[in-house]
PDB file of N, CA and C in Angstrom:
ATOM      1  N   UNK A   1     107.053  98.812  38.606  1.00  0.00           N
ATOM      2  CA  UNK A   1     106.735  97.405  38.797  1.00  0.00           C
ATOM      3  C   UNK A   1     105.313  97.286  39.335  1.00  0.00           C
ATOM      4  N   UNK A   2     104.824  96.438  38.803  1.00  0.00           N
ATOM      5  CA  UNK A   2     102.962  96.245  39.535  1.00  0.00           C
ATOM      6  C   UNK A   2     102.973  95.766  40.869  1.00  0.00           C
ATOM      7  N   UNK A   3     104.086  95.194  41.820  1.00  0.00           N
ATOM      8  CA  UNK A   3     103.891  95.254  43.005  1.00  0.00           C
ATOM      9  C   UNK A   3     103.756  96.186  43.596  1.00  0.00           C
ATOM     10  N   UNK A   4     104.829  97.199  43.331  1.00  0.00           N
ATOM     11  CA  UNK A   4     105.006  98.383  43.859  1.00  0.00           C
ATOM     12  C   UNK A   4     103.864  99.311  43.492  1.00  0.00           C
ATOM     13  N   UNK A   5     103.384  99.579  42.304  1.00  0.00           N
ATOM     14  CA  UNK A   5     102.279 100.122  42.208  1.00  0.00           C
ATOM     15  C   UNK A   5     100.539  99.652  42.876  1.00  0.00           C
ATOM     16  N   UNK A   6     100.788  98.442  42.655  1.00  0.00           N
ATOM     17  CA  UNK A   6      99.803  98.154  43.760  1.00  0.00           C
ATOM     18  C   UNK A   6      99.747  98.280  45.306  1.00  0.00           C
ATOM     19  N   UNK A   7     101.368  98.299  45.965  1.00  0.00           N
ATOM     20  CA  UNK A   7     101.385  98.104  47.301  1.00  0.00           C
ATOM     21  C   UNK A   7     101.010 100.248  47.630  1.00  0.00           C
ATOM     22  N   UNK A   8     100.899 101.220  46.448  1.00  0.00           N
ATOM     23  CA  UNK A   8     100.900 101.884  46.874  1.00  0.00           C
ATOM     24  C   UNK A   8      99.627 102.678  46.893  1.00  0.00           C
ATOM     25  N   UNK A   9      98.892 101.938  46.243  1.00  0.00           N
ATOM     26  CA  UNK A   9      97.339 101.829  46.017  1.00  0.00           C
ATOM     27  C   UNK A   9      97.021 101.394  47.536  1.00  0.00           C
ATOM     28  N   UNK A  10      97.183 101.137  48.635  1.00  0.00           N
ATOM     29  CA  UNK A  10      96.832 100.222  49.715  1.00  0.00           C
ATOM     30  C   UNK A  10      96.678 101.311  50.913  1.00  0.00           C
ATOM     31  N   UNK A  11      95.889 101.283  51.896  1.00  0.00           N
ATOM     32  CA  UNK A  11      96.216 102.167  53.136  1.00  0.00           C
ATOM     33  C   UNK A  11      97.459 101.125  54.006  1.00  0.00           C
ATOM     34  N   UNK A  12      97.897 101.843  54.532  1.00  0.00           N
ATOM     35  CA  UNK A  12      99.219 101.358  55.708  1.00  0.00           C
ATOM     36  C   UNK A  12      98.546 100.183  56.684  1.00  0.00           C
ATOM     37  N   UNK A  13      98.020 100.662  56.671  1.00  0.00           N
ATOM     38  CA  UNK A  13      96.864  99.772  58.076  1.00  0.00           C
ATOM     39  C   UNK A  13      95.883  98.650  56.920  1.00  0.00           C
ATOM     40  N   UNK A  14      96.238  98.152  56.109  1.00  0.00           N
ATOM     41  CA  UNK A  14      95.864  97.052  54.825  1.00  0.00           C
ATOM     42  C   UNK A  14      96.490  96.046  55.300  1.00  0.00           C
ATOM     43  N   UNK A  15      96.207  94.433  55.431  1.00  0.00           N
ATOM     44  CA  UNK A  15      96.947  93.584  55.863  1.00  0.00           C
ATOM     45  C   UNK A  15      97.640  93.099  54.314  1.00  0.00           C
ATOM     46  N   UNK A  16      96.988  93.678  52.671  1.00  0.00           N
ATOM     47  CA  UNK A  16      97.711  93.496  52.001  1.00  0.00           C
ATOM     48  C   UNK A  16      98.948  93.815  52.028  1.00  0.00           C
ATOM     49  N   UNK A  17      99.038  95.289  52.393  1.00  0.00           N
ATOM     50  CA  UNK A  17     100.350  96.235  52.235  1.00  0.00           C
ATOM     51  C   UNK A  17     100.833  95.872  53.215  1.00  0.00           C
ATOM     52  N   UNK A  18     101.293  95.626  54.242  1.00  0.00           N
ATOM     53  CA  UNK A  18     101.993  94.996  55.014  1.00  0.00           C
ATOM     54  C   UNK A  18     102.497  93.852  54.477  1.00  0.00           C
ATOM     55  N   UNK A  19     101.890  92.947  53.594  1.00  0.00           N
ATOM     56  CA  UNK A  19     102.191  91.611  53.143  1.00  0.00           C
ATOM     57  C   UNK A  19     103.428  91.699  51.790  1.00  0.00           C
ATOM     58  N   UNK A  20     103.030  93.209  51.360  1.00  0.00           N
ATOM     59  CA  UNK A  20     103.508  93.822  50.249  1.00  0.00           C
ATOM     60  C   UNK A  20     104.560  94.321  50.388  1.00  0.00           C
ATOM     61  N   UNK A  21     105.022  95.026  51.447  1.00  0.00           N
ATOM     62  CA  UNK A  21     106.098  95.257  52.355  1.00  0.00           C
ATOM     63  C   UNK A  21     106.845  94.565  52.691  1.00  0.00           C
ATOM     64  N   UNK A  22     106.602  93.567  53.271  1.00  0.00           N
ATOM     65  CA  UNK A  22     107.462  92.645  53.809  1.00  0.00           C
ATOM     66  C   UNK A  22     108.499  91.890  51.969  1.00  0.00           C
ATOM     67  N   UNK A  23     106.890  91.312  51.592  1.00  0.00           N
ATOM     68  CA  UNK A  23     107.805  90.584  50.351  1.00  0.00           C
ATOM     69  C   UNK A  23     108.594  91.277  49.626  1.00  0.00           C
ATOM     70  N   UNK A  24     108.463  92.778  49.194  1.00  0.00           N
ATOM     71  CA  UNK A  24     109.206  93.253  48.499  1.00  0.00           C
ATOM     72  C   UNK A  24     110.721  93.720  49.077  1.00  0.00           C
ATOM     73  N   UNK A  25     110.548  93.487  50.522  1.00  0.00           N
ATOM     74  CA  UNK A  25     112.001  93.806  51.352  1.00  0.00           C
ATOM     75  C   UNK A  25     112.712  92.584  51.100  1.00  0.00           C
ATOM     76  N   UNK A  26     112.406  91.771  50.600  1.00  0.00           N
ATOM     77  CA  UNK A  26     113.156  89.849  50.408  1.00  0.00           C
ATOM     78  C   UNK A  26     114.301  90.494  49.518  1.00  0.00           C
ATOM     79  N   UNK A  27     115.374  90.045  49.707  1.00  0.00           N
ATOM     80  CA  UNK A  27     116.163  89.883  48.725  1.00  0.00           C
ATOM     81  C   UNK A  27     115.454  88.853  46.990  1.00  0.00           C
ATOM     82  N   UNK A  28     116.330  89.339  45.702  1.00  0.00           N
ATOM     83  CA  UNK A  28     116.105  88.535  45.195  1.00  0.00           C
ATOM     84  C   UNK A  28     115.290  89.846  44.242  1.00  0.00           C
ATOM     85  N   UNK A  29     115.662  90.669  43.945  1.00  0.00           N
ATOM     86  CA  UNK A  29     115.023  91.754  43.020  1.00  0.00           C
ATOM     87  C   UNK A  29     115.463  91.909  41.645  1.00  0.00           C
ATOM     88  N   UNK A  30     114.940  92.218  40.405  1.00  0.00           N
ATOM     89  CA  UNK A  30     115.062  92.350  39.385  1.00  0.00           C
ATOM     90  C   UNK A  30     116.477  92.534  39.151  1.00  0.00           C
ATOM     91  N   UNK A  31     116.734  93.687  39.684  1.00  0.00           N
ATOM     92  CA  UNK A  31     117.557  94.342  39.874  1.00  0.00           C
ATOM     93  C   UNK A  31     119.347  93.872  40.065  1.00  0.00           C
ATOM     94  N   UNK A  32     118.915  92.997  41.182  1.00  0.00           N
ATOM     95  CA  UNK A  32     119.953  92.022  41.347  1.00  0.00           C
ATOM     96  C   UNK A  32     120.487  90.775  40.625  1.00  0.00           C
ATOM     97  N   UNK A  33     119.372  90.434  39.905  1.00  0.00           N
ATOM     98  CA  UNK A  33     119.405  89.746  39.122  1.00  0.00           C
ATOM     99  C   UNK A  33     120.207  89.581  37.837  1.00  0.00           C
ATOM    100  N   UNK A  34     119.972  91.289  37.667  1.00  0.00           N
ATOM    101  CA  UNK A  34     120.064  92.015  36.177  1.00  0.00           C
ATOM    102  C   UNK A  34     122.388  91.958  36.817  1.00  0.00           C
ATOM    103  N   UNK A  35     122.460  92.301  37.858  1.00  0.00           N
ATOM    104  CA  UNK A  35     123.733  92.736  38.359  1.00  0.00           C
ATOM    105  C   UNK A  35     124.701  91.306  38.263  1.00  0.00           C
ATOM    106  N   UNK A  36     124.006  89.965  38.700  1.00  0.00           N
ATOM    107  CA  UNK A  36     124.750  89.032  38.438  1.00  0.00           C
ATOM    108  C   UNK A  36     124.613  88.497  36.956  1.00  0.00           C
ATOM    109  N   UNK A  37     123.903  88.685  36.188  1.00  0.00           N
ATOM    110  CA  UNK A  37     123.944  88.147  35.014  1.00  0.00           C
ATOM    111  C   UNK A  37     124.994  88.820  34.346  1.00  0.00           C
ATOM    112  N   UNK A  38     125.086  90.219  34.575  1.00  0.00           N
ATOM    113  CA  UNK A  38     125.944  91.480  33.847  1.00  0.00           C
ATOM    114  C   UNK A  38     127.191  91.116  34.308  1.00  0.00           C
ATOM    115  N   UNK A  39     127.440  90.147  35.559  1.00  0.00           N
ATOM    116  CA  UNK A  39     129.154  90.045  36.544  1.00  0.00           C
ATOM    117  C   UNK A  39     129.298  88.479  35.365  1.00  0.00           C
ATOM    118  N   UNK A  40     128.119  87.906  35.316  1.00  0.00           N
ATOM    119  CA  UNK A  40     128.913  86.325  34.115  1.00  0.00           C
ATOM    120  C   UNK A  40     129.012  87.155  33.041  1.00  0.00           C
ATOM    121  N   UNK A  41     128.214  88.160  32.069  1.00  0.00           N
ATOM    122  CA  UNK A  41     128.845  88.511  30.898  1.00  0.00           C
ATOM    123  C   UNK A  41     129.794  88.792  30.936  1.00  0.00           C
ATOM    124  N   UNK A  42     130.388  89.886  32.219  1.00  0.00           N
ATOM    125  CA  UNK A  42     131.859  90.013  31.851  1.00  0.00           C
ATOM    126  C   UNK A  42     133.048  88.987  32.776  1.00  0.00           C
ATOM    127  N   UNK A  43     132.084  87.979  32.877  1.00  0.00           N
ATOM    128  CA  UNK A  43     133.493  86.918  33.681  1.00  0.00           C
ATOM    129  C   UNK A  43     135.029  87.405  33.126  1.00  0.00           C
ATOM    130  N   UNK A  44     135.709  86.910  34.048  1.00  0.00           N
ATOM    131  CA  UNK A  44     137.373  86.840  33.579  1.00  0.00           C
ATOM    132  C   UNK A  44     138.020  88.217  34.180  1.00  0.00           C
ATOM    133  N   UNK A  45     137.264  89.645  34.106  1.00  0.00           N
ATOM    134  CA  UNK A  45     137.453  91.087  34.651  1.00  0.00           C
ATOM    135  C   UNK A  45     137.998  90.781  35.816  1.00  0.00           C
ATOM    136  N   UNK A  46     137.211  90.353  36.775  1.00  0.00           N
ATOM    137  CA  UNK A  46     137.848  90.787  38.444  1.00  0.00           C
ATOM    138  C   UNK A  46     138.024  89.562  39.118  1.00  0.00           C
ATOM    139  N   UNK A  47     138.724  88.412  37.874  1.00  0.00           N
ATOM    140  CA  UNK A  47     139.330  87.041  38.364  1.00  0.00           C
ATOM    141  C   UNK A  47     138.569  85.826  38.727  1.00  0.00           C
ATOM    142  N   UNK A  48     137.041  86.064  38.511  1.00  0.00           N
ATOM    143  CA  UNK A  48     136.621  84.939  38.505  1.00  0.00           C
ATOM    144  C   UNK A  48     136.277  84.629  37.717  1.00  0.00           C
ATOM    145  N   UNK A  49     135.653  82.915  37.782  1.00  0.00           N
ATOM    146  CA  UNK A  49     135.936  82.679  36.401  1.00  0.00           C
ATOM    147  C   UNK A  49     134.274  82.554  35.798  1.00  0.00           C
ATOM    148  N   UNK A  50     134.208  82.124  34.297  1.00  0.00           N
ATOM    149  CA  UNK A  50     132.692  82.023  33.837  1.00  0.00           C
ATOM    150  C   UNK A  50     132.142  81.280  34.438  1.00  0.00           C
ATOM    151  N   UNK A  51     132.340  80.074  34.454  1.00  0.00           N
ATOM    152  CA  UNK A  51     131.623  78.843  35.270  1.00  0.00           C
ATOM    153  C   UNK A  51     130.764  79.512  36.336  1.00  0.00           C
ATOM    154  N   UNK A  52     132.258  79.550  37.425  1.00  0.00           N
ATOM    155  CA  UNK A  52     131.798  80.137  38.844  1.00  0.00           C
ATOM    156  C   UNK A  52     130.982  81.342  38.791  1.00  0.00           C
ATOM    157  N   UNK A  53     130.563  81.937  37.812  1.00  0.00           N
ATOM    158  CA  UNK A  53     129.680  83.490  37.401  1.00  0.00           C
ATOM    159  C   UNK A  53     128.329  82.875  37.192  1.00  0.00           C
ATOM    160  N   UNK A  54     128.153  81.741  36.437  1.00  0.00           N
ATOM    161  CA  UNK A  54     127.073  81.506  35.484  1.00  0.00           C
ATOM    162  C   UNK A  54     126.794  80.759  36.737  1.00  0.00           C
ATOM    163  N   UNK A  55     127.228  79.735  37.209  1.00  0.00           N
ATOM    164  CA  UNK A  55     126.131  79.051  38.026  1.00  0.00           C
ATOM    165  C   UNK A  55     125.837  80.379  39.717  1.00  0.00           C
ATOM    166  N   UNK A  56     126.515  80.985  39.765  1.00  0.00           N
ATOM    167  CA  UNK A  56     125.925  81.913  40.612  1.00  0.00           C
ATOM    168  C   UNK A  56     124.727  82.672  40.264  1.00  0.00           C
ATOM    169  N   UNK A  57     124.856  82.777  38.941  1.00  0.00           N
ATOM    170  CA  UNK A  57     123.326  83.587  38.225  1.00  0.00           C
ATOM    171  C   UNK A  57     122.844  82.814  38.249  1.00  0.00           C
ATOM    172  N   UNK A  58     122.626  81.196  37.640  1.00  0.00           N
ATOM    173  CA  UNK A  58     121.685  80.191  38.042  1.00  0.00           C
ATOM    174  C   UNK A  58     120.944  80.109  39.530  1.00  0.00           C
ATOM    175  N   UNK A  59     122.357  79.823  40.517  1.00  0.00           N
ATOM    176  CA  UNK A  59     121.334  79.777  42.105  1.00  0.00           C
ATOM    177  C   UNK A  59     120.456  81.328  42.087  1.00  0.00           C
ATOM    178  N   UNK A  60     121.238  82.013  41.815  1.00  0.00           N
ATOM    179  CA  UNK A  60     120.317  83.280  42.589  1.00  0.00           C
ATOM    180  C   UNK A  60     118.799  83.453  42.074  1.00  0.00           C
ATOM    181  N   UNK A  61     119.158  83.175  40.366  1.00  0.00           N
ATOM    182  CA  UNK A  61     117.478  82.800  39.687  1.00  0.00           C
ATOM    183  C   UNK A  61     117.024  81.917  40.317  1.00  0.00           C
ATOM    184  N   UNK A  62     117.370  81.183  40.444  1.00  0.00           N
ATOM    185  CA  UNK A  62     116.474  79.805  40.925  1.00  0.00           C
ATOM    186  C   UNK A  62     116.432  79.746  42.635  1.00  0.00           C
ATOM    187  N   UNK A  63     116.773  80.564  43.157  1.00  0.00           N
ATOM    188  CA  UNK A  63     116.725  80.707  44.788  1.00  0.00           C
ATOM    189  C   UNK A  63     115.776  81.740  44.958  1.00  0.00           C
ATOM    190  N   UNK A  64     116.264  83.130  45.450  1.00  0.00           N
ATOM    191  CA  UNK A  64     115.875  84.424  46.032  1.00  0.00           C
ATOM    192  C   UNK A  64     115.303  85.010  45.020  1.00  0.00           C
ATOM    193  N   UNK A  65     115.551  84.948  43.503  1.00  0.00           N
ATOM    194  CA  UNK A  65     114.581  85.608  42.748  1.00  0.00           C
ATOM    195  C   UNK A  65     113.433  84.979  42.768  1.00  0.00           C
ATOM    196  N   UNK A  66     113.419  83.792  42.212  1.00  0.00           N
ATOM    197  CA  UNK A  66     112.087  82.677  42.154  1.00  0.00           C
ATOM    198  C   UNK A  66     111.056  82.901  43.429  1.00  0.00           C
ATOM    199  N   UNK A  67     111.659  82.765  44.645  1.00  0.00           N
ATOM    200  CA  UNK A  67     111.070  82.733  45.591  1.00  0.00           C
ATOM    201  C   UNK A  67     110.159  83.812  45.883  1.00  0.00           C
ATOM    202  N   UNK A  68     111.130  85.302  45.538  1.00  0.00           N
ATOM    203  CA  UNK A  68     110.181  86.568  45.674  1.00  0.00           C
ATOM    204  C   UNK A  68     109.409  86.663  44.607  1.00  0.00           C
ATOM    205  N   UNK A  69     109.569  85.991  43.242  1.00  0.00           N
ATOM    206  CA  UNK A  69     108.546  86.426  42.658  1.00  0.00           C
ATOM    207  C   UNK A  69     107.265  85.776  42.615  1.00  0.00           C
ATOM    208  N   UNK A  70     107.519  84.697  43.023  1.00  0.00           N
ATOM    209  CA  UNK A  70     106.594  83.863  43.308  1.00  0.00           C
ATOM    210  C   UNK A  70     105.666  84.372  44.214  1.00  0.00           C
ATOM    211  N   UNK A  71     106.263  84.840  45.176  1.00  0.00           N
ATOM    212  CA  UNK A  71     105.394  85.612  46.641  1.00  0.00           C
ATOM    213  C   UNK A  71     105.128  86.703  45.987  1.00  0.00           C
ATOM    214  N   UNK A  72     105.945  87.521  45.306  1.00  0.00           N
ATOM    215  CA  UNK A  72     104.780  88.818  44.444  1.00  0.00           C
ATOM    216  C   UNK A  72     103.192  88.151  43.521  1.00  0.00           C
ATOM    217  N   UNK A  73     103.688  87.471  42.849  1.00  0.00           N
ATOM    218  CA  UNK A  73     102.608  86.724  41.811  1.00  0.00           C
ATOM    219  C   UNK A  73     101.694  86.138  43.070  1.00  0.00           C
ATOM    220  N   UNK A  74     101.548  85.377  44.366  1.00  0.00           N
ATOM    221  CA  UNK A  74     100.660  84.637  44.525  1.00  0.00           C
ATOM    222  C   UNK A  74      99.949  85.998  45.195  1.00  0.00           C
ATOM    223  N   UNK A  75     100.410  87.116  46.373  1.00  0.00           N
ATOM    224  CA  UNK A  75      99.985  88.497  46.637  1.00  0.00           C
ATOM    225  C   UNK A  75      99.120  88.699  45.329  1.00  0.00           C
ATOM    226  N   UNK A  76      99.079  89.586  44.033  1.00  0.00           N
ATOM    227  CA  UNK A  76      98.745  89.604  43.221  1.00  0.00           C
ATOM    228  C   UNK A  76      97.654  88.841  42.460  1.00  0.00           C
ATOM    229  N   UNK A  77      97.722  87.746  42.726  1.00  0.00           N
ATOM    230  CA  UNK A  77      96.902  86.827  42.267  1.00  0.00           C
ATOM    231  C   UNK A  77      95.185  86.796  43.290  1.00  0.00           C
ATOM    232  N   UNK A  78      95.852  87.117  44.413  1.00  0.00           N
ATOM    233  CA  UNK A  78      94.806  86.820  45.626  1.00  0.00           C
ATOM    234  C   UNK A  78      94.076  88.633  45.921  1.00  0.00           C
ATOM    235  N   UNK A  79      94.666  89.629  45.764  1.00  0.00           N
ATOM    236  CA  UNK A  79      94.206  90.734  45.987  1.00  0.00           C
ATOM    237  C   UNK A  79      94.075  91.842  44.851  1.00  0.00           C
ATOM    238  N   UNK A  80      94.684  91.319  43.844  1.00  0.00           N
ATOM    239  CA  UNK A  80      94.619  92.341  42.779  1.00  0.00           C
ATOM    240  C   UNK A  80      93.058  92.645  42.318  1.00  0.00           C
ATOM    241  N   UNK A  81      92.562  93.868  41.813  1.00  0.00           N
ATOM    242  CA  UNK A  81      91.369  94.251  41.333  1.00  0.00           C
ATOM    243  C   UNK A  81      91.484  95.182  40.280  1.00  0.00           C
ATOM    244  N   UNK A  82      90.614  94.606  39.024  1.00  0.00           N
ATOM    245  CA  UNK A  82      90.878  94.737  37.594  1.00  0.00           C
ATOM    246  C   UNK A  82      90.902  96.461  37.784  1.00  0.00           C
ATOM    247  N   UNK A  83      90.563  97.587  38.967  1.00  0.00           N
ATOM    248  CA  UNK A  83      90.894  98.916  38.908  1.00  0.00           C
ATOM    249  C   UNK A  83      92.783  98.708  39.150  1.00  0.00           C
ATOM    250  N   UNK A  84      93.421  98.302  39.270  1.00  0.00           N
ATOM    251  CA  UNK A  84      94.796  98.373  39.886  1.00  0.00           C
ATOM    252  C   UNK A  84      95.387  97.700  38.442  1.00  0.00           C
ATOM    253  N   UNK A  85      94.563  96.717  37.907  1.00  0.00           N
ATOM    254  CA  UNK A  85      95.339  96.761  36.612  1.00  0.00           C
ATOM    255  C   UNK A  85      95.065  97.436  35.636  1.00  0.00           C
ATOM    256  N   UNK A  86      94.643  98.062  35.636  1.00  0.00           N
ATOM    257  CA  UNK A  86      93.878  98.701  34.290  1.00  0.00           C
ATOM    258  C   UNK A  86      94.953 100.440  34.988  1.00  0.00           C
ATOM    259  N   UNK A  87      95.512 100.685  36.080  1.00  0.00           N
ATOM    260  CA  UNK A  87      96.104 101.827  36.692  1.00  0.00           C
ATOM    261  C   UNK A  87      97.659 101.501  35.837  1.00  0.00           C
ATOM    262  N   UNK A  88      98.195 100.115  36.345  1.00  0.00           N
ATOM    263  CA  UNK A  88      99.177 100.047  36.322  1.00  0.00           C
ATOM    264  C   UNK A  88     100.086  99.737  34.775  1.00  0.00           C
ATOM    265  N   UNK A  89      98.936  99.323  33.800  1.00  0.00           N
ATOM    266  CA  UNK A  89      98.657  98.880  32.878  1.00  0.00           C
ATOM    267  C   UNK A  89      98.264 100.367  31.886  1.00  0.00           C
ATOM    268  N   UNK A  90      97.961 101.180  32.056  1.00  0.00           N
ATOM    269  CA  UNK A  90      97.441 102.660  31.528  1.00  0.00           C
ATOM    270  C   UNK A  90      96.676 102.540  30.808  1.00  0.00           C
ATOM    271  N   UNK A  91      95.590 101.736  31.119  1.00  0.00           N
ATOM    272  CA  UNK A  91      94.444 101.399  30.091  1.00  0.00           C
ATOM    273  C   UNK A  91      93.157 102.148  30.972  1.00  0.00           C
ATOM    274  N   UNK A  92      92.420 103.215  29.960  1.00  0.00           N
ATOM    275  CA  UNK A  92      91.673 104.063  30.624  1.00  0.00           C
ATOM    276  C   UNK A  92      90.868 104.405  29.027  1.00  0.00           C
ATOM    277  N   UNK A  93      89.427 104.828  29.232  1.00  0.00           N
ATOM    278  CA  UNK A  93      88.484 104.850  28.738  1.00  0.00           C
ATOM    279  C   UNK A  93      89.318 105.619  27.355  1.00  0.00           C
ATOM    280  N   UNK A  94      89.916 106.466  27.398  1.00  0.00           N
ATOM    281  CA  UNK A  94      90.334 107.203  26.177  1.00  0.00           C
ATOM    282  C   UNK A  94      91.353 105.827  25.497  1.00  0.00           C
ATOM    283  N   UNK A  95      92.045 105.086  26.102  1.00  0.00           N
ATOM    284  CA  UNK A  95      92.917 103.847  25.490  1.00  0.00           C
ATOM    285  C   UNK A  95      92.194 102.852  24.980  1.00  0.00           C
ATOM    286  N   UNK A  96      91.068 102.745  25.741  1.00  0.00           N
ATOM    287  CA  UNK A  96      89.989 101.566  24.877  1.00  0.00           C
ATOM    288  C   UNK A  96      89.550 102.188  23.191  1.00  0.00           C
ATOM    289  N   UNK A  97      88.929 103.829  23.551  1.00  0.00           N
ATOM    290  CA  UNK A  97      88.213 104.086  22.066  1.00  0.00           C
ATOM    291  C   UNK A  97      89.022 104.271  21.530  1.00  0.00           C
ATOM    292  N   UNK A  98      90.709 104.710  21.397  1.00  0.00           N
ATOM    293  CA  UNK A  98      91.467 104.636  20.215  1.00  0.00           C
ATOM    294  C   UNK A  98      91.939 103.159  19.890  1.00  0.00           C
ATOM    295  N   UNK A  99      91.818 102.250  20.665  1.00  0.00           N
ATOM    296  CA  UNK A  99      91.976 100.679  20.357  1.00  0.00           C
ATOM    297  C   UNK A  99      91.260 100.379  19.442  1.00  0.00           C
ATOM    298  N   UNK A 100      89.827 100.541  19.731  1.00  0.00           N
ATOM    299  CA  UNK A 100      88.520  99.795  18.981  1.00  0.00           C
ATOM    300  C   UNK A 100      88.666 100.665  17.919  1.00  0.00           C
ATOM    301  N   UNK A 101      89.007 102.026  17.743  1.00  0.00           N
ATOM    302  CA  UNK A 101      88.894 102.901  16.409  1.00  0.00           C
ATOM    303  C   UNK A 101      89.973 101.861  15.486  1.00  0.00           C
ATOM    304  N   UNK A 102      91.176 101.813  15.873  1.00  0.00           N
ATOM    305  CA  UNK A 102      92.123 101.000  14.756  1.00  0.00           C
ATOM    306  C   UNK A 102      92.305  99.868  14.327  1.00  0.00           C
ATOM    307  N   UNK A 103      91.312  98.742  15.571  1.00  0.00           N
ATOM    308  CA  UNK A 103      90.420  97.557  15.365  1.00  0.00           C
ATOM    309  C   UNK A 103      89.515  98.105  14.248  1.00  0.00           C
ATOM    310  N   UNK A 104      88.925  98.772  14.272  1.00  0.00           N
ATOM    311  CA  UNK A 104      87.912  98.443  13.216  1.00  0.00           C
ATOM    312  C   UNK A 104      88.701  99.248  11.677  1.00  0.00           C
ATOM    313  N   UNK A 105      89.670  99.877  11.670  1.00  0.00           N
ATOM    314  CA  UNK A 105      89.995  99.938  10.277  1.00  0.00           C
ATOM    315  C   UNK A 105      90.956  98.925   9.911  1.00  0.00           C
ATOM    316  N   UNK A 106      90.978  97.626  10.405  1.00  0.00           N
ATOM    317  CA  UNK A 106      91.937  96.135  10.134  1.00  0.00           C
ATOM    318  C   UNK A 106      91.072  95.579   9.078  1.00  0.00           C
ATOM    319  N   UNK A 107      89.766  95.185   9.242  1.00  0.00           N
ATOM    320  CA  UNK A 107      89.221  95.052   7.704  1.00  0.00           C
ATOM    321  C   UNK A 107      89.286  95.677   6.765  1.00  0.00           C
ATOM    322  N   UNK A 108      89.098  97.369   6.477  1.00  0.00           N
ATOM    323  CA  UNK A 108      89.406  98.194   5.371  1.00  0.00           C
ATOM    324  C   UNK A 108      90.588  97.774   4.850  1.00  0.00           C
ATOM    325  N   UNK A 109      92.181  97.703   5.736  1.00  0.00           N
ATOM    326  CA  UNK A 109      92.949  97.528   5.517  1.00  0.00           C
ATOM    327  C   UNK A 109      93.796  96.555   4.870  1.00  0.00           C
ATOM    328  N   UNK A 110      92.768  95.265   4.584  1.00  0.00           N
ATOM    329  CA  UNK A 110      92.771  93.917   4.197  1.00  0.00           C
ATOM    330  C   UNK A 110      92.466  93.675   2.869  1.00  0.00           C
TER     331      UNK A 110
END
């Protein structure tokens, strides 16, 4: 995840990484996300019902996920530096010249 890869780009003593720390300890992770959506696909299994499944995946998206990702994205937005994306992203001088090499055989190819 690019938080995590960025928060580990950071020294300890960074008031980013501390900021990075904290938000990523929030409840409200991918992860969890992925766990209640997977409990409404299989509503009916362990007695509850779809309804009560689906709008629980609704609040939790729209509560504790929203919220942390939001606080990841605005972190990100305010401290990120095009070296941390271009890390996290695996774009490095050898990824550019095989880009531009197969950019430029798109006209031949036409």
């Amino acid at each position: 995840m690019l938080a995590e890869q960025y928060r580990s780009r950071l020294a300890p003593s960074d008031p980013a990484r501390r900021e990075a720390d904290e938000i990523l300890s929030r409840p409200g992770t991918s992860r969890e996300a992925l766990a209640t959506l997977e409990a409404a696909l299989g509503s009916g299994q362990d007695g509850a019902t779809g309804p009560q499944l689906w709008i629980a995946f609704a609040q939790f998206v729209e509560g504790p996920w929203r919220s942390r990702r939001d606080a990841i994205d605005a972190l990100l937005e305010r401290n990120t530096r095009v070296a941390d994306w271009r890390a996290v992203s695996f774009v490095d001088a050898d990824s550019i010249v095989e880009e531009r090499a197969r950019y430029a055989r798109v006209p031949r190819a036409s």
